[in-house]
C-alpha atoms as a PDB file:
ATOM      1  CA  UNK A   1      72.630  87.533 120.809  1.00  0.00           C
ATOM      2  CA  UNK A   2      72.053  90.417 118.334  1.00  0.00           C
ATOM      3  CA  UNK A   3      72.525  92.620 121.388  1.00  0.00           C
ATOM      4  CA  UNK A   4      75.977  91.360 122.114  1.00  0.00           C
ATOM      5  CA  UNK A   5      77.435  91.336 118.340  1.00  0.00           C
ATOM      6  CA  UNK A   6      76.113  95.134 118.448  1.00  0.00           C
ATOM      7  CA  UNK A   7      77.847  96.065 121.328  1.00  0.00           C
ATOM      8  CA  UNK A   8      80.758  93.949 120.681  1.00  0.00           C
ATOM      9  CA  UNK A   9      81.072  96.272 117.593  1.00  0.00           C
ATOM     10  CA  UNK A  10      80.768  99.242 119.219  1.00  0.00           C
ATOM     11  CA  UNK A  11      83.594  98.008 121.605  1.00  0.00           C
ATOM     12  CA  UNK A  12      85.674  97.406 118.585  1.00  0.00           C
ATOM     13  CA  UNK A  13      84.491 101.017 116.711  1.00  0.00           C
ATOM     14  CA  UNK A  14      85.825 102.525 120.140  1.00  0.00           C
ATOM     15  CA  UNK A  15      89.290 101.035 120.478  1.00  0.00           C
ATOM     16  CA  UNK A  16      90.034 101.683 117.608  1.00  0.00           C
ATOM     17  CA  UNK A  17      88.547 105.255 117.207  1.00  0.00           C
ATOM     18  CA  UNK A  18      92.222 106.717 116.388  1.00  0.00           C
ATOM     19  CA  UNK A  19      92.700 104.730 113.867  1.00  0.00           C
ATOM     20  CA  UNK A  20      90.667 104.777 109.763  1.00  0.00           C
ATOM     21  CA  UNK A  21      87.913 103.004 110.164  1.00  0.00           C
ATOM     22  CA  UNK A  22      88.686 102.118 106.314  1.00  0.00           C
ATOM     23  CA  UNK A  23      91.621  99.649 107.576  1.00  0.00           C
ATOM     24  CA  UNK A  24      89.457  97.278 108.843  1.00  0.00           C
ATOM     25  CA  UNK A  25      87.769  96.817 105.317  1.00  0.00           C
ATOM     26  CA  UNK A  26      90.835  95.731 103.241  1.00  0.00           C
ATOM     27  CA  UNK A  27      91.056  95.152  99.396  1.00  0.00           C
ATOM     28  CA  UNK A  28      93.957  93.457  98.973  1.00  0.00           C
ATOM     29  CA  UNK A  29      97.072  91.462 100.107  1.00  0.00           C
ATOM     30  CA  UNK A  30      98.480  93.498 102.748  1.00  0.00           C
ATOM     31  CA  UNK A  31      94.956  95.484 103.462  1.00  0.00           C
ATOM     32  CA  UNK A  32      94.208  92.120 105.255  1.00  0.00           C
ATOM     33  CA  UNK A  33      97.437  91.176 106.161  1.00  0.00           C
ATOM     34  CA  UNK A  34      97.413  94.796 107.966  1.00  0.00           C
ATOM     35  CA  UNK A  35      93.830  94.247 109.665  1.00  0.00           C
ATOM     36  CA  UNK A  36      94.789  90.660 110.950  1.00  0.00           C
ATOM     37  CA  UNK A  37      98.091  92.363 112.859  1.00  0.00           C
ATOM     38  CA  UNK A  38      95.511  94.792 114.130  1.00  0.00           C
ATOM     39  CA  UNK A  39      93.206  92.577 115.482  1.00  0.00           C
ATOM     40  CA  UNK A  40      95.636  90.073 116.827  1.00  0.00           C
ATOM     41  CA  UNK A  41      97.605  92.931 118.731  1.00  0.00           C
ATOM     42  CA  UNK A  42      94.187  94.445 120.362  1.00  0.00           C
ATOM     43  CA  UNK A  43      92.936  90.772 121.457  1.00  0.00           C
ATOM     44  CA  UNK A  44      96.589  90.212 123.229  1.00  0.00           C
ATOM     45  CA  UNK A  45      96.449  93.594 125.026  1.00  0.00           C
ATOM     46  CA  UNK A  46      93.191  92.699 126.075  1.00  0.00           C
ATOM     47  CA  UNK A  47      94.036  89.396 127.463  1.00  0.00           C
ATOM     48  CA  UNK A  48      95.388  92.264 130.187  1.00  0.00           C
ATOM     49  CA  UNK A  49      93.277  95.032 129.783  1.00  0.00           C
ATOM     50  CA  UNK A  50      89.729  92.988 130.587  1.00  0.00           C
ATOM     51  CA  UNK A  51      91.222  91.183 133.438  1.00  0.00           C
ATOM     52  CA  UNK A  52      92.346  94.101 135.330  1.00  0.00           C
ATOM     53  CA  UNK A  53      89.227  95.921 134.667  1.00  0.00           C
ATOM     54  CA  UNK A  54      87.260  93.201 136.340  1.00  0.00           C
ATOM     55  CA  UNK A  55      89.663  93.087 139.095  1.00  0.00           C
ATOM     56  CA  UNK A  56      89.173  96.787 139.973  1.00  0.00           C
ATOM     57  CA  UNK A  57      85.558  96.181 140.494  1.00  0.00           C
ATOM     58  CA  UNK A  58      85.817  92.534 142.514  1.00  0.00           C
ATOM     59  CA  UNK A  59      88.393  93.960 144.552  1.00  0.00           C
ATOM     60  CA  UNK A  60      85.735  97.178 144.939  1.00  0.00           C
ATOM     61  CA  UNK A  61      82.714  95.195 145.661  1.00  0.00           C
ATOM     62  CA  UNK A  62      84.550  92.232 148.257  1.00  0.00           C
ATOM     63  CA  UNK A  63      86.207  95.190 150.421  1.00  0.00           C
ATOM     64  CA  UNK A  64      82.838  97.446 150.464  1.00  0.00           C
ATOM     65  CA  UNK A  65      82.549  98.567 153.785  1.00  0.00           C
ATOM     66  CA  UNK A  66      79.226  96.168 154.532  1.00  0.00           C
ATOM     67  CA  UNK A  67      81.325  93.288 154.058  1.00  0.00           C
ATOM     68  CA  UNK A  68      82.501  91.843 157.291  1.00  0.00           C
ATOM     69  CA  UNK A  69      84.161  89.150 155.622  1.00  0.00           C
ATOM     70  CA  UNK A  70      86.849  90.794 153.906  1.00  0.00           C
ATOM     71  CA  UNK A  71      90.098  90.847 155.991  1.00  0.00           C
ATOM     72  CA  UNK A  72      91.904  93.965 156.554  1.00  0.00           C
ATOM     73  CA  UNK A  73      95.608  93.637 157.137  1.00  0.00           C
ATOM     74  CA  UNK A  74      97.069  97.463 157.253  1.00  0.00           C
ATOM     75  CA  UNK A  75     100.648  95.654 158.419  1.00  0.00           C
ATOM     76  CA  UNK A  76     101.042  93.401 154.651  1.00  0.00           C
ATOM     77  CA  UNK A  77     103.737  94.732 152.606  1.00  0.00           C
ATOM     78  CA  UNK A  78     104.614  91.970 150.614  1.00  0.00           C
ATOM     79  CA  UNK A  79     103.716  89.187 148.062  1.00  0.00           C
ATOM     80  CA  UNK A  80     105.724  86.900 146.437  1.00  0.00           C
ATOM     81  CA  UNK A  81     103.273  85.459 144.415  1.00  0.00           C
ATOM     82  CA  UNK A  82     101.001  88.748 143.524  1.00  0.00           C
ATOM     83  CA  UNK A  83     104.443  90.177 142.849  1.00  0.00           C
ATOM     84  CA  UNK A  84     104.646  86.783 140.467  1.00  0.00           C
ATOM     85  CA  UNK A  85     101.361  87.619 138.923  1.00  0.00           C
ATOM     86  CA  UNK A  86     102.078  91.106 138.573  1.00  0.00           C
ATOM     87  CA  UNK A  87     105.192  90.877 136.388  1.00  0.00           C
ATOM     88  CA  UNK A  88     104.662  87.856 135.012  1.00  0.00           C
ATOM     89  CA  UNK A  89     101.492  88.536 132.742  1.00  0.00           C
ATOM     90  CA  UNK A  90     102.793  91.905 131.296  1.00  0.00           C
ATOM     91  CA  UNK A  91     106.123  90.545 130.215  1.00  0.00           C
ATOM     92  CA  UNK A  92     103.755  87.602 128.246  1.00  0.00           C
ATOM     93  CA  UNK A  93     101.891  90.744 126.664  1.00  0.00           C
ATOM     94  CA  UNK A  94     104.788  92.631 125.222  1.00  0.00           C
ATOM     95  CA  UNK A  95     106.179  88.955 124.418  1.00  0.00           C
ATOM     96  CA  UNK A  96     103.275  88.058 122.190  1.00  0.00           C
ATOM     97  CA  UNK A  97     103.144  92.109 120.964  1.00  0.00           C
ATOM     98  CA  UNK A  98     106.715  91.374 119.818  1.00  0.00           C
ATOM     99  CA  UNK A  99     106.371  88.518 118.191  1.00  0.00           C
ATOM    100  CA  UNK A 100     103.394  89.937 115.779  1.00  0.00           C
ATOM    101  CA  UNK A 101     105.252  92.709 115.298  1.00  0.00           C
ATOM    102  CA  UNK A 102     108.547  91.324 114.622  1.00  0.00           C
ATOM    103  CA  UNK A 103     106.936  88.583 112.124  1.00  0.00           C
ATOM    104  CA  UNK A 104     104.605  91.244 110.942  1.00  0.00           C
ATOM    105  CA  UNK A 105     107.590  93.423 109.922  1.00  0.00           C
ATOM    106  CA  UNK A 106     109.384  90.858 107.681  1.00  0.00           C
ATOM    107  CA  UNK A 107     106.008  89.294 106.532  1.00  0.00           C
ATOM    108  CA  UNK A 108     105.015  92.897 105.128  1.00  0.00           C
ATOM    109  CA  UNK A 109     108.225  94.721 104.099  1.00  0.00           C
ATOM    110  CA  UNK A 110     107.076  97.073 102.012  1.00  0.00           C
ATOM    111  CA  UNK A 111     109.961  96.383  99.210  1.00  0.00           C
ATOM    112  CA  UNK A 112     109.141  92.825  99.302  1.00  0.00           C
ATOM    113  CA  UNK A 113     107.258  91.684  95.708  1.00  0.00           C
ATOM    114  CA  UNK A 114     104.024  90.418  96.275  1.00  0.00           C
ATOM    115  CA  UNK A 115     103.074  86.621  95.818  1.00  0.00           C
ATOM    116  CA  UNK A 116     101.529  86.380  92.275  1.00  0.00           C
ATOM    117  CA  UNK A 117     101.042  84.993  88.710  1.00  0.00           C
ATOM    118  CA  UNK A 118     100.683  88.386  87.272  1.00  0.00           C
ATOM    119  CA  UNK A 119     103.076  91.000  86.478  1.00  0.00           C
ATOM    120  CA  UNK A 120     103.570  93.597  88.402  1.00  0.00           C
ATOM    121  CA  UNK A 121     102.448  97.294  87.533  1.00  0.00           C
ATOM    122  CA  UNK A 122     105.018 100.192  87.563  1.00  0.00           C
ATOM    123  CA  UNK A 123     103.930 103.419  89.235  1.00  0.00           C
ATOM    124  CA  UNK A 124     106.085 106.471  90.384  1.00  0.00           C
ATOM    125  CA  UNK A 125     104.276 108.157  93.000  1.00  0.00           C
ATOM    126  CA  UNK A 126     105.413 112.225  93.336  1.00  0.00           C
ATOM    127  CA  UNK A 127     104.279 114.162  96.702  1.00  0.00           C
ATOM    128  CA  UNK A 128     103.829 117.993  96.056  1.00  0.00           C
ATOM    129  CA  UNK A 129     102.179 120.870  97.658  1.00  0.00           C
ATOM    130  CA  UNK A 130      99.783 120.021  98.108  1.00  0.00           C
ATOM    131  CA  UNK A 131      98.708 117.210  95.207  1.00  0.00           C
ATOM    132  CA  UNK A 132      99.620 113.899  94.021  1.00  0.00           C
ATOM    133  CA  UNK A 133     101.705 112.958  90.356  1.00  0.00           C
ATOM    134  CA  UNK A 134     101.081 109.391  89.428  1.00  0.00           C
ATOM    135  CA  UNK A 135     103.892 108.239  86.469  1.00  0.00           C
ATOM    136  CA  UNK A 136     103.475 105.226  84.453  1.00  0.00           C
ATOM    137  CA  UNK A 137     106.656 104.656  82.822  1.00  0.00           C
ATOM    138  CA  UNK A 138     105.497 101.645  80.643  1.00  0.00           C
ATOM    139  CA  UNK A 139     102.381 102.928  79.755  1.00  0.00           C
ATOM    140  CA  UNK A 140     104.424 106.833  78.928  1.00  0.00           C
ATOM    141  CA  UNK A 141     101.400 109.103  80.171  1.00  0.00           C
ATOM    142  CA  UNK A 142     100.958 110.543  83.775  1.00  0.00           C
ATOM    143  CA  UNK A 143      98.079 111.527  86.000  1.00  0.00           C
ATOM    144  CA  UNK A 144      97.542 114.594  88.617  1.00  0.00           C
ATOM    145  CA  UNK A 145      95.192 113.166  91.789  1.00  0.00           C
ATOM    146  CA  UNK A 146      93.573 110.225  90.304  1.00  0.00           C
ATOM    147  CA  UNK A 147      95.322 106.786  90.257  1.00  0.00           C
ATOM    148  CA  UNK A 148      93.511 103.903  88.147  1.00  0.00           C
ATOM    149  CA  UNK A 149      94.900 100.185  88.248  1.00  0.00           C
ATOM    150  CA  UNK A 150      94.242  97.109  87.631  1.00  0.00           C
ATOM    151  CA  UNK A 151      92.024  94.895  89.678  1.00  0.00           C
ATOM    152  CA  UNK A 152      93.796  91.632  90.853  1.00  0.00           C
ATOM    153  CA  UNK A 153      97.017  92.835  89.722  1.00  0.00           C
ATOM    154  CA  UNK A 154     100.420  93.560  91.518  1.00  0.00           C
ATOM    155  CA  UNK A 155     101.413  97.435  91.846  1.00  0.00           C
ATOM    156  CA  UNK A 156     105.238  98.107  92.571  1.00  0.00           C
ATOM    157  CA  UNK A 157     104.885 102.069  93.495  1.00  0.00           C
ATOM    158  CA  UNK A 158     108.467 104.186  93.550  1.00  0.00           C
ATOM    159  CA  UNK A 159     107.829 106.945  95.453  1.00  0.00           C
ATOM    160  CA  UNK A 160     109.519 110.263  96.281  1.00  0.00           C
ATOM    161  CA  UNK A 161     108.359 113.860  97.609  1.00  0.00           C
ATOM    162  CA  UNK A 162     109.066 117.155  95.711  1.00  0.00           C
ATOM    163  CA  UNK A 163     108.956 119.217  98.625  1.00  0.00           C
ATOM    164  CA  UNK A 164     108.537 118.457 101.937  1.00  0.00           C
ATOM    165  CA  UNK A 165     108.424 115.383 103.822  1.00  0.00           C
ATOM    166  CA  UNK A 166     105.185 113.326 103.507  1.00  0.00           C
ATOM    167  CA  UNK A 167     103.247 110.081 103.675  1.00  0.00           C
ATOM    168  CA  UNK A 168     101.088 108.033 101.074  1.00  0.00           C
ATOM    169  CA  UNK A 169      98.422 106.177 102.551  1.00  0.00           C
ATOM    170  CA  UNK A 170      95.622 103.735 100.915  1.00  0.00           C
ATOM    171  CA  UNK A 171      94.167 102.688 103.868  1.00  0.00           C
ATOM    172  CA  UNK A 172      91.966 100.086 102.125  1.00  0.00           C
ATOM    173  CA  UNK A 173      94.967  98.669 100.532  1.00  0.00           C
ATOM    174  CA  UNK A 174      97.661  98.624 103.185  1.00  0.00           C
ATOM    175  CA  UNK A 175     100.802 100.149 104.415  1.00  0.00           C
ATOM    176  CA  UNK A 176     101.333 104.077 104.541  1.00  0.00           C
ATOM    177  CA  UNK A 177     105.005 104.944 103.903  1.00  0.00           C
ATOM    178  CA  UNK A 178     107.016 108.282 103.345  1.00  0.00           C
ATOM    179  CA  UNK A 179     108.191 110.498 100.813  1.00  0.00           C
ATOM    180  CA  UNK A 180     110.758 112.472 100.972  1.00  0.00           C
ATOM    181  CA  UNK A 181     113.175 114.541  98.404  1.00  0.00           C
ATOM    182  CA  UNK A 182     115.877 112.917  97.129  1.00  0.00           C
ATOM    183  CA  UNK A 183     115.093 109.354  98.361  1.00  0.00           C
ATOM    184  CA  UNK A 184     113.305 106.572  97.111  1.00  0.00           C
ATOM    185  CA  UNK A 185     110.689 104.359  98.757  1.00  0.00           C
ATOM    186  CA  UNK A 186     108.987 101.147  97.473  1.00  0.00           C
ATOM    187  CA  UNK A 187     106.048  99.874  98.527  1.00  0.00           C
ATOM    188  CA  UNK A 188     103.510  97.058  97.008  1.00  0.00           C
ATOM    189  CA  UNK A 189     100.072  96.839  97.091  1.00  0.00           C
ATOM    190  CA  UNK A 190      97.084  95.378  95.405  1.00  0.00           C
ATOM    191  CA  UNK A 191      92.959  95.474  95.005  1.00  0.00           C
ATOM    192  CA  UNK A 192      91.675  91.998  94.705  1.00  0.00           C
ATOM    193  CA  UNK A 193      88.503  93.473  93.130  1.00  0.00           C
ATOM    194  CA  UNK A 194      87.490  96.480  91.139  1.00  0.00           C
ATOM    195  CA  UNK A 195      86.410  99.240  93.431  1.00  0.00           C
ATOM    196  CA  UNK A 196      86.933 102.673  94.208  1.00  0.00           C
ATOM    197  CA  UNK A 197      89.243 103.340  97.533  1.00  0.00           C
ATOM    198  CA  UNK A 198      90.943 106.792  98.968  1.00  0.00           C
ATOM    199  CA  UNK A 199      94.206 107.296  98.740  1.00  0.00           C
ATOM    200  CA  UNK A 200      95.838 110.564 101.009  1.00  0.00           C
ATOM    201  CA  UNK A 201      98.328 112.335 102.721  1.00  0.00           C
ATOM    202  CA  UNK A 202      98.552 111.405 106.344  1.00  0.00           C
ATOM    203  CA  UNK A 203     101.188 113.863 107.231  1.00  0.00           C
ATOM    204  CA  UNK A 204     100.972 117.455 107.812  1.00  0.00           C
ATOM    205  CA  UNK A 205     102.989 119.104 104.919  1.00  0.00           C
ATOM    206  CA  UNK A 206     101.078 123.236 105.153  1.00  0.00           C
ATOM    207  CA  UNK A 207      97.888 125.028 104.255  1.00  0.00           C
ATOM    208  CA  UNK A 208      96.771 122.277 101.619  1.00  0.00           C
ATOM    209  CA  UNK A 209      97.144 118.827 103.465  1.00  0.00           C
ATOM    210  CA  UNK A 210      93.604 118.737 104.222  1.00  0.00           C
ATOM    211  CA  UNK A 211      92.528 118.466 100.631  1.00  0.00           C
ATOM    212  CA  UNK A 212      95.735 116.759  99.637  1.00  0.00           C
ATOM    213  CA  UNK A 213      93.795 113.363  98.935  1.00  0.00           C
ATOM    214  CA  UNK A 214      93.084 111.216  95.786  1.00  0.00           C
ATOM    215  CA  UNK A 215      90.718 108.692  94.266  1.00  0.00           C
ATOM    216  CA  UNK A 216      92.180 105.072  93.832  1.00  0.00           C
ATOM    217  CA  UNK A 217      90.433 103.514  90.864  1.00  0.00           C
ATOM    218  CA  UNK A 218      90.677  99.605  90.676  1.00  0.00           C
ATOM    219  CA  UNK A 219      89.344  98.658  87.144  1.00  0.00           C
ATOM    220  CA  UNK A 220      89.090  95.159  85.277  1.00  0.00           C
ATOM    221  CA  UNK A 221      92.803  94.940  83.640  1.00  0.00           C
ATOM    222  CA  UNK A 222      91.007  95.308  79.914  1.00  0.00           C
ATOM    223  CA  UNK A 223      89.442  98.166  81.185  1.00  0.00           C
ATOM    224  CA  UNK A 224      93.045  99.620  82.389  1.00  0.00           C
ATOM    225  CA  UNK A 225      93.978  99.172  78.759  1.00  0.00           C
ATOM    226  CA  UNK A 226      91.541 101.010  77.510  1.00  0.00           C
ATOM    227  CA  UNK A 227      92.100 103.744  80.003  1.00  0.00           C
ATOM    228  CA  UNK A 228      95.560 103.612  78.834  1.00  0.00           C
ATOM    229  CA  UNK A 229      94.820 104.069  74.811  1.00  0.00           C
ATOM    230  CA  UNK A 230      92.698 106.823  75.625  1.00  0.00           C
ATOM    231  CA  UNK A 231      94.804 108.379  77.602  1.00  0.00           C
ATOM    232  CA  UNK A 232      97.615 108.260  74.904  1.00  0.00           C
ATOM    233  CA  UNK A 233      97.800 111.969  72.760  1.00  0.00           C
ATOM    234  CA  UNK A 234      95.325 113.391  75.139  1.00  0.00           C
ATOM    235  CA  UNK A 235      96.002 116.236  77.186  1.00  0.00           C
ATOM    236  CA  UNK A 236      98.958 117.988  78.157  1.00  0.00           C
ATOM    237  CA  UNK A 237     102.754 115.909  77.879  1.00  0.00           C
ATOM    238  CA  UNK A 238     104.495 115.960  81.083  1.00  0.00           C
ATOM    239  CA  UNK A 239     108.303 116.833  81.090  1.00  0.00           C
ATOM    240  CA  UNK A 240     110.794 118.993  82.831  1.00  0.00           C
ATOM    241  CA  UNK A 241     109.106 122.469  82.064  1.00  0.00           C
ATOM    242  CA  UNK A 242     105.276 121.234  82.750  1.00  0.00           C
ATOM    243  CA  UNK A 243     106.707 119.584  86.093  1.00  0.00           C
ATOM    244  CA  UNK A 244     108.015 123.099  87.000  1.00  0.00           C
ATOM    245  CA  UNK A 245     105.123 124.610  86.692  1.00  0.00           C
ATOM    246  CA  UNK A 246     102.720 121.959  87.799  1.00  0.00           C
ATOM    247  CA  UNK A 247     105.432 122.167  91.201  1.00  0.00           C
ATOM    248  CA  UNK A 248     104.310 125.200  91.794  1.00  0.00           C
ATOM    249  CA  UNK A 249     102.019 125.349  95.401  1.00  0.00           C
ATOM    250  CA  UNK A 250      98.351 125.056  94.737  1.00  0.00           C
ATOM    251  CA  UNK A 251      94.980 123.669  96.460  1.00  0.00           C
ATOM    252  CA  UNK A 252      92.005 121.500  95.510  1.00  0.00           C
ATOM    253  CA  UNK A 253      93.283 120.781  91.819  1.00  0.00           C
ATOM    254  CA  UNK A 254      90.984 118.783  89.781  1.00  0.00           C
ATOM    255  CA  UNK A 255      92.285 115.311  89.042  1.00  0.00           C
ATOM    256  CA  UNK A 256      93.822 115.096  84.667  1.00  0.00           C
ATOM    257  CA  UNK A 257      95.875 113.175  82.371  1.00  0.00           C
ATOM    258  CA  UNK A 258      98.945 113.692  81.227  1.00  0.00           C
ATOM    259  CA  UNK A 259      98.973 112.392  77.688  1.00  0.00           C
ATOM    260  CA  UNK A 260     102.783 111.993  77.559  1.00  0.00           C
ATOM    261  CA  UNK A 261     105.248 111.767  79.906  1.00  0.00           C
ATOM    262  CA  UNK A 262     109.265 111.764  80.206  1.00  0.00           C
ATOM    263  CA  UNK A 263     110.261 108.553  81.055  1.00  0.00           C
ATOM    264  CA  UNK A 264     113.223 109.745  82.899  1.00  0.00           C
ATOM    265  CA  UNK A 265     111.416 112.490  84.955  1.00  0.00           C
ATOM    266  CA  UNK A 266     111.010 110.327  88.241  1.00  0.00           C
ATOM    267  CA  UNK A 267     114.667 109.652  88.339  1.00  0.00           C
ATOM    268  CA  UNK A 268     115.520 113.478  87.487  1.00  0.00           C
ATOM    269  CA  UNK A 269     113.532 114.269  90.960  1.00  0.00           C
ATOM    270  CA  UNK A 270     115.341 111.609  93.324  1.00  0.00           C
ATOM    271  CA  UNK A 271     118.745 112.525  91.802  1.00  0.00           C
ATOM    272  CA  UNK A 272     117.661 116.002  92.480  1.00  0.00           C
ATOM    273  CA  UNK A 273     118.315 117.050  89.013  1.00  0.00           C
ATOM    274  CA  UNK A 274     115.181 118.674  88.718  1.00  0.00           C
ATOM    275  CA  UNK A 275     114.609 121.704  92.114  1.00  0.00           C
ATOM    276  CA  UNK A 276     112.356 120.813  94.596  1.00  0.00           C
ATOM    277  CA  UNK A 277     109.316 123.211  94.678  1.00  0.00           C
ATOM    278  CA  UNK A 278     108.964 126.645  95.537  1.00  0.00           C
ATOM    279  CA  UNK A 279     107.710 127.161  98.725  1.00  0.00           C
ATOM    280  CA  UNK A 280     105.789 130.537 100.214  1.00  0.00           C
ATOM    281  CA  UNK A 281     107.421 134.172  99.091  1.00  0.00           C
ATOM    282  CA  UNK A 282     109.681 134.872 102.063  1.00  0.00           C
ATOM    283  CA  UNK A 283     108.646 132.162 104.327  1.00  0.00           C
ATOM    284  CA  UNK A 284     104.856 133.686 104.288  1.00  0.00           C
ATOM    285  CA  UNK A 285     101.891 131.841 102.940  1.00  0.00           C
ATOM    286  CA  UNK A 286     102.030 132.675  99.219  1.00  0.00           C
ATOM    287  CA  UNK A 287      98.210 134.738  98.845  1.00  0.00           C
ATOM    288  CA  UNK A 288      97.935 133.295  96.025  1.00  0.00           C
ATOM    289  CA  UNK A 289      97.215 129.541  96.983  1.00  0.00           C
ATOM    290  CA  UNK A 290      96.747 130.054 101.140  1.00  0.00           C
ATOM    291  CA  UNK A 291      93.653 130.285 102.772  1.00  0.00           C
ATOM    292  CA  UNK A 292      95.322 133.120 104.679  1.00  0.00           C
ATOM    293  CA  UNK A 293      96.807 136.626 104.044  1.00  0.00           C
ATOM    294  CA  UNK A 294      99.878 137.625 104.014  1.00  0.00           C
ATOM    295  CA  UNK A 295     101.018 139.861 106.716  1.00  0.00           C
END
């Protein structure tokens, strides 16, 4: 039996090869909300798949050539009931398909508040090359590649991209959605327990998408306070010059606090008050923050 669970496993590992492997360990909500959808779809496609797999090798072993049962009618051109059969089952597949999806799509709209006695957390979310800008407007401070929340607690996430179009992505968490400038998304998650989950960008957007990733940091709520308070007076204050230059294209930068932060920034960069970034010099990869050179 410990044979079969194995290789049932690796069966699973397989089909599901394209997707993170981190989506089938959710932490939250619509983590498991996601990785029920995902299982439900793959056991309905393979309510087809498995059949017709063992149908190519009965059909191979009855008409081997040793087998002098096995009629052989080279005048049949016609069916009615294979024809049946044939139709019948996938139009019951993309039925069922349908049906998850379209509940599955009102179930987890991404505006929709989450089910919960506990007040929702307000984050504005800010894609730029190639880094992340995390804005708590309650709490007044900021953050640069590091997102910390609390456990067991609601987060309402506003999100917009300062440059080119993108996609944030928790996969432990749920739902990716886009960014993109001058338009606001919503999307709600949570982390039903403290932990520490990846949160990236699952859309090319130039030389620094492959680094363009962050750490998700679920902490006991008083623990969130305190990460708040200490926050508060420490480090740089985040308005619309330091968003100018922190706009600016660069790789790898180390996750840091903003001590401060204009409450009225996020809004600035939907209403497109504030420019978007500057991209390369000329259309070339600026030398300064590209892995290549210039030519």
């Amino acid at each position: 039996m410990r044979g079969v669970a194995i290789t049932g496993r690796c069966l699973l590992a397989l089909a599901v090869a394209g997707c993170d492997p981190l989506v089938l360990e959710p932490h939250g909500q619509i983590g498991r909300a996601d990785r029920i959808i995902l299982v439900d779809s793959m056991a309905i496609m393979l309510a087809i798949v498995v059949p017709t797999i063992l149908a190519i090798f009965a059909f191979a072993w009855w008409y081997r050539a040793s087998n002098s049962r096995a009629r052989y009618l080279p005048d049949w051109a016609y069916s009615g009931r294979i024809e049946l059969l044939v139709w019948s089952v996938p139009l019951l597949t993309i039925m069922l398909l349908g049906g998850v999806s379209w509940l599955g799509a009102h179930q987890l709209d991404p505006a929709r508040k989450l089910v919960s006695g506990t007040k929702s957390l307000e984050v504005e979310g800010v894609s730029l090359d190639w880094k992340w800008l995390f804005i708590y407007p309650n709490q007044g401070i900021a953050s640069v590649n590091q997102l910390v929340i609390p456990a067991a607690t609601p987060i309402h996430f506003s999100l917009t991209s300062a440059s080119v179009m993108n996609v944030f992505f928790i996969p432990q968490l749920g739902s990716m959605i886009y960014t993109m400038n001058g338009m606001r998304t919503q999307l709600n998650l949570d982390a039903d327990a403290p932990g520490i989950f990846r949160g990236q960008s699952s859309h090319f957007s130039g030389d620094g998408f492959s680094d363009m990733h962050f750490d998700v940091l679920a902490v006991p709520p008083d623990q969130f306070r305190a990460w708040v308070a200490a926050a508060h007076g420490h480090g740089p204050t985040l308005d619309a010059g330091s968003y100018a230059t922190l706009s600016r294209q660069s790789m790898n930068v180390a996750p840091f606090i903003y001590g401060a932060a204009d409450g009225s920034l996020f809004e600035d960069i939907v209403a497109q008050k504030l420019p978007p970034g500057l991209g390369p010099n000329r259309g070339r990869p600026n030398p300064g923050v590209s892995p290549r050179t210039a030519q």
